[in-house]
PDB file of N, CA and C in Angstrom:
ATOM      1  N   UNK A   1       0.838  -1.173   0.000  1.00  0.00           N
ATOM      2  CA  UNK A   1       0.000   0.000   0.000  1.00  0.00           C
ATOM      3  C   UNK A   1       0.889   1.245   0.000  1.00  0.00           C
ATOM      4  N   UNK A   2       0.363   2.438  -0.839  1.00  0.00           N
ATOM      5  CA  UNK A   2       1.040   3.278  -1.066  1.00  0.00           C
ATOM      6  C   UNK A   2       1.093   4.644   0.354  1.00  0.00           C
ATOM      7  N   UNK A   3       1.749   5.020   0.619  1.00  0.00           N
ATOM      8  CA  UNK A   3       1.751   6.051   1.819  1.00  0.00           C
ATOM      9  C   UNK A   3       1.473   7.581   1.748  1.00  0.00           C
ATOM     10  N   UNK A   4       0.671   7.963   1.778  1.00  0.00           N
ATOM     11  CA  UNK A   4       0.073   9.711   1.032  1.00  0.00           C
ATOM     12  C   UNK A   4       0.423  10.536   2.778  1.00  0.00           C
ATOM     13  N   UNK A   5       0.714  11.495   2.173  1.00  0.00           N
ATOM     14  CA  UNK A   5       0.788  12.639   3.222  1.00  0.00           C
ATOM     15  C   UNK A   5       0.502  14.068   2.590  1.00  0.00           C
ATOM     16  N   UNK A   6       0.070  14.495   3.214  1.00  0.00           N
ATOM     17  CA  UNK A   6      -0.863  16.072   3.537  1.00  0.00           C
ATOM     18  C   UNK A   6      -0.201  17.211   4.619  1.00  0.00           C
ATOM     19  N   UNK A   7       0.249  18.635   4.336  1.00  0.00           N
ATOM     20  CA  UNK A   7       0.336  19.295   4.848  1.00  0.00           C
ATOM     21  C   UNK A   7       0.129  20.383   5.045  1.00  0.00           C
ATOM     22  N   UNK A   8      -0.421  21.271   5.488  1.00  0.00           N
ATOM     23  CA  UNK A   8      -0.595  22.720   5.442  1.00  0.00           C
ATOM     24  C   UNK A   8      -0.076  23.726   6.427  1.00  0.00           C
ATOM     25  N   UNK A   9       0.909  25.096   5.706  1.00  0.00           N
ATOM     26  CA  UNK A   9       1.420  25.806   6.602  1.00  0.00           C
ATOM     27  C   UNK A   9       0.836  26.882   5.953  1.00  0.00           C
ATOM     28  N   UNK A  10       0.754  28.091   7.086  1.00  0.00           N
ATOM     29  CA  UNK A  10       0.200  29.540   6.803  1.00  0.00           C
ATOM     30  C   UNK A  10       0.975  29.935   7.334  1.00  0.00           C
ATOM     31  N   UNK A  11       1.865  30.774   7.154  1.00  0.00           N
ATOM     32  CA  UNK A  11       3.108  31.680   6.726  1.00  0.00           C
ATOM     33  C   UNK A  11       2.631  33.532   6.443  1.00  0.00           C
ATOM     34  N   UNK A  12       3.428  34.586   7.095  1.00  0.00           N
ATOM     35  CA  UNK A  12       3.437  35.794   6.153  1.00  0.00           C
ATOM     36  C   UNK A  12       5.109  35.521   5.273  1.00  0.00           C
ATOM     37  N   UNK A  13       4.621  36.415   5.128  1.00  0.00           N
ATOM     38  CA  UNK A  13       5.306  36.581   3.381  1.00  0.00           C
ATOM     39  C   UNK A  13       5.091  38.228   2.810  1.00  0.00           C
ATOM     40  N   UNK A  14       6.039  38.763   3.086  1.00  0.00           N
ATOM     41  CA  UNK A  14       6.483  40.633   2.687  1.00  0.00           C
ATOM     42  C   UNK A  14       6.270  40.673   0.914  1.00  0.00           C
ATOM     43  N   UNK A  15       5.614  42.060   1.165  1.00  0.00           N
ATOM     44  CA  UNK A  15       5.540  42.102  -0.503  1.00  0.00           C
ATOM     45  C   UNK A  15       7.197  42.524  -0.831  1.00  0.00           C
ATOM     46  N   UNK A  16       7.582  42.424  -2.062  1.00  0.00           N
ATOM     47  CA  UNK A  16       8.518  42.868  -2.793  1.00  0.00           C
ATOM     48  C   UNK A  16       8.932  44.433  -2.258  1.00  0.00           C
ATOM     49  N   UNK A  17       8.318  45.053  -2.402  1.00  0.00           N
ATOM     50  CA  UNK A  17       8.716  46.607  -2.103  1.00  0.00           C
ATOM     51  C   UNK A  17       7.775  47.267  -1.380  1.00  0.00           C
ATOM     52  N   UNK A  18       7.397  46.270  -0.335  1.00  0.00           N
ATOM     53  CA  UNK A  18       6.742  46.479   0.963  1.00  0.00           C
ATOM     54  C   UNK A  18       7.773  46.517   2.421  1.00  0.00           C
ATOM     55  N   UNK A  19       7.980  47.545   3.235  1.00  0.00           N
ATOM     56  CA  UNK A  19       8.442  47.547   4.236  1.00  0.00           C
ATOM     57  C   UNK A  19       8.036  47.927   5.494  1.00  0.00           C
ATOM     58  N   UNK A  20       6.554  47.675   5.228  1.00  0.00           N
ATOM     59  CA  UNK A  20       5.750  48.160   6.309  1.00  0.00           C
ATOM     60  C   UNK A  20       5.314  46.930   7.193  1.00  0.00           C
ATOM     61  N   UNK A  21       4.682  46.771   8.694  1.00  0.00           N
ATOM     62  CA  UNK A  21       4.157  45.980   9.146  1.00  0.00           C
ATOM     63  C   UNK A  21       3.357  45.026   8.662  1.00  0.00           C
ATOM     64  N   UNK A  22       2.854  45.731   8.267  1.00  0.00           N
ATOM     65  CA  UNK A  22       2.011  44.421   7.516  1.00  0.00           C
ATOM     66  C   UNK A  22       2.239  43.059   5.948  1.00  0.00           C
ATOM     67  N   UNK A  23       1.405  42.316   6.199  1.00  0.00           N
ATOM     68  CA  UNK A  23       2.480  41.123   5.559  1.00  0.00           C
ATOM     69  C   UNK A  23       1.603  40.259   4.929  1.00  0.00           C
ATOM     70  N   UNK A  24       1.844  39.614   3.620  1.00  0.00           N
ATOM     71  CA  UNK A  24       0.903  39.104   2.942  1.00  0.00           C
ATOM     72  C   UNK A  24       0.595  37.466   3.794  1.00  0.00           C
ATOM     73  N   UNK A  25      -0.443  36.710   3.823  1.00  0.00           N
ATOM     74  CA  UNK A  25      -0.815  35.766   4.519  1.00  0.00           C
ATOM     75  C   UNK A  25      -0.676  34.568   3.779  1.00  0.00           C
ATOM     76  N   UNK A  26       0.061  33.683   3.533  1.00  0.00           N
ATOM     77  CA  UNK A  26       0.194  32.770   2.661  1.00  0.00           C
ATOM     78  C   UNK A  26      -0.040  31.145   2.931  1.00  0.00           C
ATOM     79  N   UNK A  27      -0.519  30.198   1.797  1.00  0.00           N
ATOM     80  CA  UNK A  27      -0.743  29.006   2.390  1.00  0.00           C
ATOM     81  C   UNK A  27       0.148  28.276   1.282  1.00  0.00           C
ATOM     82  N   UNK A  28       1.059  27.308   2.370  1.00  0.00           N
ATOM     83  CA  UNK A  28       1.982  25.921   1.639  1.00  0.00           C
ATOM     84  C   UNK A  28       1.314  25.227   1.583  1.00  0.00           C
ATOM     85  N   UNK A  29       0.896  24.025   0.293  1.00  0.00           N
ATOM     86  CA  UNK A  29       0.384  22.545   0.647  1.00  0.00           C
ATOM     87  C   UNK A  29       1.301  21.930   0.257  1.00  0.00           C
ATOM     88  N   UNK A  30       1.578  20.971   1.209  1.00  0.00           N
ATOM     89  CA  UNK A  30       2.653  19.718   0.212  1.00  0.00           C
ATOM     90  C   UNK A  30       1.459  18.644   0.475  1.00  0.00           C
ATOM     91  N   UNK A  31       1.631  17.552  -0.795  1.00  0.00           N
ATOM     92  CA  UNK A  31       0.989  16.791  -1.149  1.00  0.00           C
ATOM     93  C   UNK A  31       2.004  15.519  -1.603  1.00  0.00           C
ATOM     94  N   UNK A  32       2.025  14.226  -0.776  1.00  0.00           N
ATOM     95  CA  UNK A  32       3.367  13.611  -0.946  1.00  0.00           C
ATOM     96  C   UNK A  32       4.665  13.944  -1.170  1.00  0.00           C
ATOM     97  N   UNK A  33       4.745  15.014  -0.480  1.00  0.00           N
ATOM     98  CA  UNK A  33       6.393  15.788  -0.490  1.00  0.00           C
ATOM     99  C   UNK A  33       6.203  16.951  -1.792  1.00  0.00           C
ATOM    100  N   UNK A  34       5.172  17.240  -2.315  1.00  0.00           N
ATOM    101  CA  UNK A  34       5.469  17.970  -3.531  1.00  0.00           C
ATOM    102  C   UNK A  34       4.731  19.262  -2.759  1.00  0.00           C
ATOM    103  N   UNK A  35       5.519  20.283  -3.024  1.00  0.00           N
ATOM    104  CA  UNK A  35       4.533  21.611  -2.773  1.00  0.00           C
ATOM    105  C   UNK A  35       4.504  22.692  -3.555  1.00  0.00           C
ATOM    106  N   UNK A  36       3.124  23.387  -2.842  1.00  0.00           N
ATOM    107  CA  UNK A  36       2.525  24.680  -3.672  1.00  0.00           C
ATOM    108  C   UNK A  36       1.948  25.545  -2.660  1.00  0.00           C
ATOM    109  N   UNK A  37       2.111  26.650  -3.189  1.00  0.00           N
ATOM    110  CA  UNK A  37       1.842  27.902  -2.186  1.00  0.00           C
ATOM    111  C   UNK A  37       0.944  28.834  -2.408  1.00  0.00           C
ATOM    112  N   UNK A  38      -0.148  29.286  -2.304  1.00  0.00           N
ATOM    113  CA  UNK A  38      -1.042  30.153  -2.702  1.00  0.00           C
ATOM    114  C   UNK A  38      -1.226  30.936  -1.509  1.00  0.00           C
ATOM    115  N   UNK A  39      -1.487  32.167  -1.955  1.00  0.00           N
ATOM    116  CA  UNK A  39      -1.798  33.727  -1.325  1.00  0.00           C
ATOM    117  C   UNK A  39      -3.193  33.590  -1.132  1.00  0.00           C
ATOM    118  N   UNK A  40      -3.877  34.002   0.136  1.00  0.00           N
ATOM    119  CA  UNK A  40      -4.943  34.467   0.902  1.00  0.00           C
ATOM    120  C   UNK A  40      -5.204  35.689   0.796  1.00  0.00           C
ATOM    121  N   UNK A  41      -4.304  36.344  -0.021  1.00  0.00           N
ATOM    122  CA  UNK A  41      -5.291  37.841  -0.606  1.00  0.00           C
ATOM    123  C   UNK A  41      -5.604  38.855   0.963  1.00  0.00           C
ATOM    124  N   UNK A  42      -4.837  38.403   1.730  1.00  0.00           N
ATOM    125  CA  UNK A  42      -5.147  38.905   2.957  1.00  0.00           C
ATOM    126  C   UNK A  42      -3.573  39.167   3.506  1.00  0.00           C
ATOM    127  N   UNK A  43      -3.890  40.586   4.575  1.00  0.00           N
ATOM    128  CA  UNK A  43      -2.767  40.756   5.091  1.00  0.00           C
ATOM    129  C   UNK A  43      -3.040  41.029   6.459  1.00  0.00           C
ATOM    130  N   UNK A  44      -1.721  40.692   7.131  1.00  0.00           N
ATOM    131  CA  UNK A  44      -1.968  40.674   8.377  1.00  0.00           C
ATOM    132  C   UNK A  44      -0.422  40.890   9.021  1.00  0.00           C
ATOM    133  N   UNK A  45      -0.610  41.814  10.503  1.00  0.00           N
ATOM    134  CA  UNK A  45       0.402  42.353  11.337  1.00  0.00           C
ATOM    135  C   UNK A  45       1.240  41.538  11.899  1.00  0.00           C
ATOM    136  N   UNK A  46       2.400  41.660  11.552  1.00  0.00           N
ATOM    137  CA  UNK A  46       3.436  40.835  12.275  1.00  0.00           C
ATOM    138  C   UNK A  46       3.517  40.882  13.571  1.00  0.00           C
ATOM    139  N   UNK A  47       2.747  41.899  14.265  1.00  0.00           N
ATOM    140  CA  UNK A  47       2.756  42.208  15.989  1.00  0.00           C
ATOM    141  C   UNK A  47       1.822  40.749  16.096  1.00  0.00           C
ATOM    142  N   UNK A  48       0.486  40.773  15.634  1.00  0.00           N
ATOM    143  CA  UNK A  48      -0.386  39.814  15.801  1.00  0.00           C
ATOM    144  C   UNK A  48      -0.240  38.111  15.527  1.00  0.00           C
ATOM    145  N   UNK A  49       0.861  37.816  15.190  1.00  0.00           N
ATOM    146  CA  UNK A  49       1.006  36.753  14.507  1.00  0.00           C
ATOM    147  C   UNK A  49       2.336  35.707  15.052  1.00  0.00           C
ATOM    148  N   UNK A  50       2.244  34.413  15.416  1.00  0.00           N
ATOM    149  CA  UNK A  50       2.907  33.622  16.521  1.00  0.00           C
ATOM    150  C   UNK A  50       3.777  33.138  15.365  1.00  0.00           C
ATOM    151  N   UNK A  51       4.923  33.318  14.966  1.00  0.00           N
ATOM    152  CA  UNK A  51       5.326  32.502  13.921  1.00  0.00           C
ATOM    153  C   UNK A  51       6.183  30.668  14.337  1.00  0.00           C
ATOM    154  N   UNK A  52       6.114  30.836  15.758  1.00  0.00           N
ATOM    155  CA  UNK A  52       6.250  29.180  16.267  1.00  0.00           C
ATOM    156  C   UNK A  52       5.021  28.499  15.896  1.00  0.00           C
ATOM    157  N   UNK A  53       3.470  29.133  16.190  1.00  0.00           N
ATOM    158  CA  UNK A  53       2.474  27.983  15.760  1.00  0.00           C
ATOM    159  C   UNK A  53       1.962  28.624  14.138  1.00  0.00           C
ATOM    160  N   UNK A  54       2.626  29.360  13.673  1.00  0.00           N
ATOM    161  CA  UNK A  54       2.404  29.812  12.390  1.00  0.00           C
ATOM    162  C   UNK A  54       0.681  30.078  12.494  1.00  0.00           C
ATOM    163  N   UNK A  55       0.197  31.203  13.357  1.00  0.00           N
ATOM    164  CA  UNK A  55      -0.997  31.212  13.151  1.00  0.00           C
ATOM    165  C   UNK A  55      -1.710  32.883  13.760  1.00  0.00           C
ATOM    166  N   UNK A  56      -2.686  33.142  13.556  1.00  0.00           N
ATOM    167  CA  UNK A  56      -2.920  34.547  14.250  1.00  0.00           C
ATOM    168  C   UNK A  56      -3.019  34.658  15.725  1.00  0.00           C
ATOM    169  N   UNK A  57      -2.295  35.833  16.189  1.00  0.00           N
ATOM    170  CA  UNK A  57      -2.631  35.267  17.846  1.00  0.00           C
ATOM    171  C   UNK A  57      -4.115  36.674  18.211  1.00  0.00           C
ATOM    172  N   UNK A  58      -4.607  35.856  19.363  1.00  0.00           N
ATOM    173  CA  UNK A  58      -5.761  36.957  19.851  1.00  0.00           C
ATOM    174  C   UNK A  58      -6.934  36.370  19.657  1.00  0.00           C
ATOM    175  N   UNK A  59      -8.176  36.836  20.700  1.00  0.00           N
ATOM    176  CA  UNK A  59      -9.633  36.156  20.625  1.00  0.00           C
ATOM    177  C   UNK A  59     -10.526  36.664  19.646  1.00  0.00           C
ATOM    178  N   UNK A  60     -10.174  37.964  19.425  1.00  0.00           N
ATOM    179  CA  UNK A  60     -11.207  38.951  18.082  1.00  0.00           C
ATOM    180  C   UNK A  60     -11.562  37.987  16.909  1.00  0.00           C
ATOM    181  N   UNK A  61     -12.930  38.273  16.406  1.00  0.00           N
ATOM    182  CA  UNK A  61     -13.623  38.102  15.428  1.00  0.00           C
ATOM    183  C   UNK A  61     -12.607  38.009  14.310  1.00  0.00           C
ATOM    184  N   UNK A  62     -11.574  39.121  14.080  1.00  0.00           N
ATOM    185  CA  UNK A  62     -10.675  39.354  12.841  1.00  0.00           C
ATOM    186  C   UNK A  62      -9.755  37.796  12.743  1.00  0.00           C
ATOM    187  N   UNK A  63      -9.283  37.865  14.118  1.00  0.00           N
ATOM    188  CA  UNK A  63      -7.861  36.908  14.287  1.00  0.00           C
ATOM    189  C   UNK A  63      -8.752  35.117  13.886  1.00  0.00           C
ATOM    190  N   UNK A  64      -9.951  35.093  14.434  1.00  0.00           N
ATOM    191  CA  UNK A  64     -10.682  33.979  14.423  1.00  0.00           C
ATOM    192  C   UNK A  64     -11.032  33.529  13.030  1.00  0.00           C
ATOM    193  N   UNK A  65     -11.362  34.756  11.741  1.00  0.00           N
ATOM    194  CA  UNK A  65     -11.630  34.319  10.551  1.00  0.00           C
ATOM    195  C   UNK A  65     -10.468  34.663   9.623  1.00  0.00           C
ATOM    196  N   UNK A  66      -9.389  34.752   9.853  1.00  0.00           N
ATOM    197  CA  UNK A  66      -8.388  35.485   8.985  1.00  0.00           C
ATOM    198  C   UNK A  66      -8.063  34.717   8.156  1.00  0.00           C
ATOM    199  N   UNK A  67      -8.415  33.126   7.850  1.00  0.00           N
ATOM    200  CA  UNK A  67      -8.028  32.281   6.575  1.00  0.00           C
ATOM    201  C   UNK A  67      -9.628  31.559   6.269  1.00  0.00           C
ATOM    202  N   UNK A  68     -10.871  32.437   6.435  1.00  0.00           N
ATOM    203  CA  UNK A  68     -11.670  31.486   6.135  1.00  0.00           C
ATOM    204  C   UNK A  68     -12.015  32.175   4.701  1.00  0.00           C
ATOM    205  N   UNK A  69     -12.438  31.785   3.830  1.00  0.00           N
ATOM    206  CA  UNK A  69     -12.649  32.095   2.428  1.00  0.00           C
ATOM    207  C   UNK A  69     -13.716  32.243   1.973  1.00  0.00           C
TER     208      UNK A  69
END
């Protein structure tokens, strides 16, 4: 039997000739070791954001839907 694996990371990610706080919101999938990365069209504050659990920190409405689509 063959062995499949699944992963997903959400990551910021600075625009090009962006140097401001804020930071584009990005999603990795690897799919049996192969990956792809697509943008959430959303940005969000590096103050707000845990980059050990790669995720938004805080109880607000904002932080709670910030990758729902």
């Amino acid at each position: 039997m063959m062995e499949k694996s699944l992963g997903l990371l959400f990551y910021l990610k600075p625009a090009k000739n962006d140097q401001g706080e804020q930071r584009f919101v990005y999603l990795r999938i690897r799919v049996n070791g192969k990956a792809n990365e697509i943008s959430t069209k959303r940005k969000w504050s590096t103050t707000r954001w845990n980059a050990s659990t790669n995720r938004a920190t805080g109880s607000k409405k904002d932080a709670k839907h910030l990758v729902c689509f």
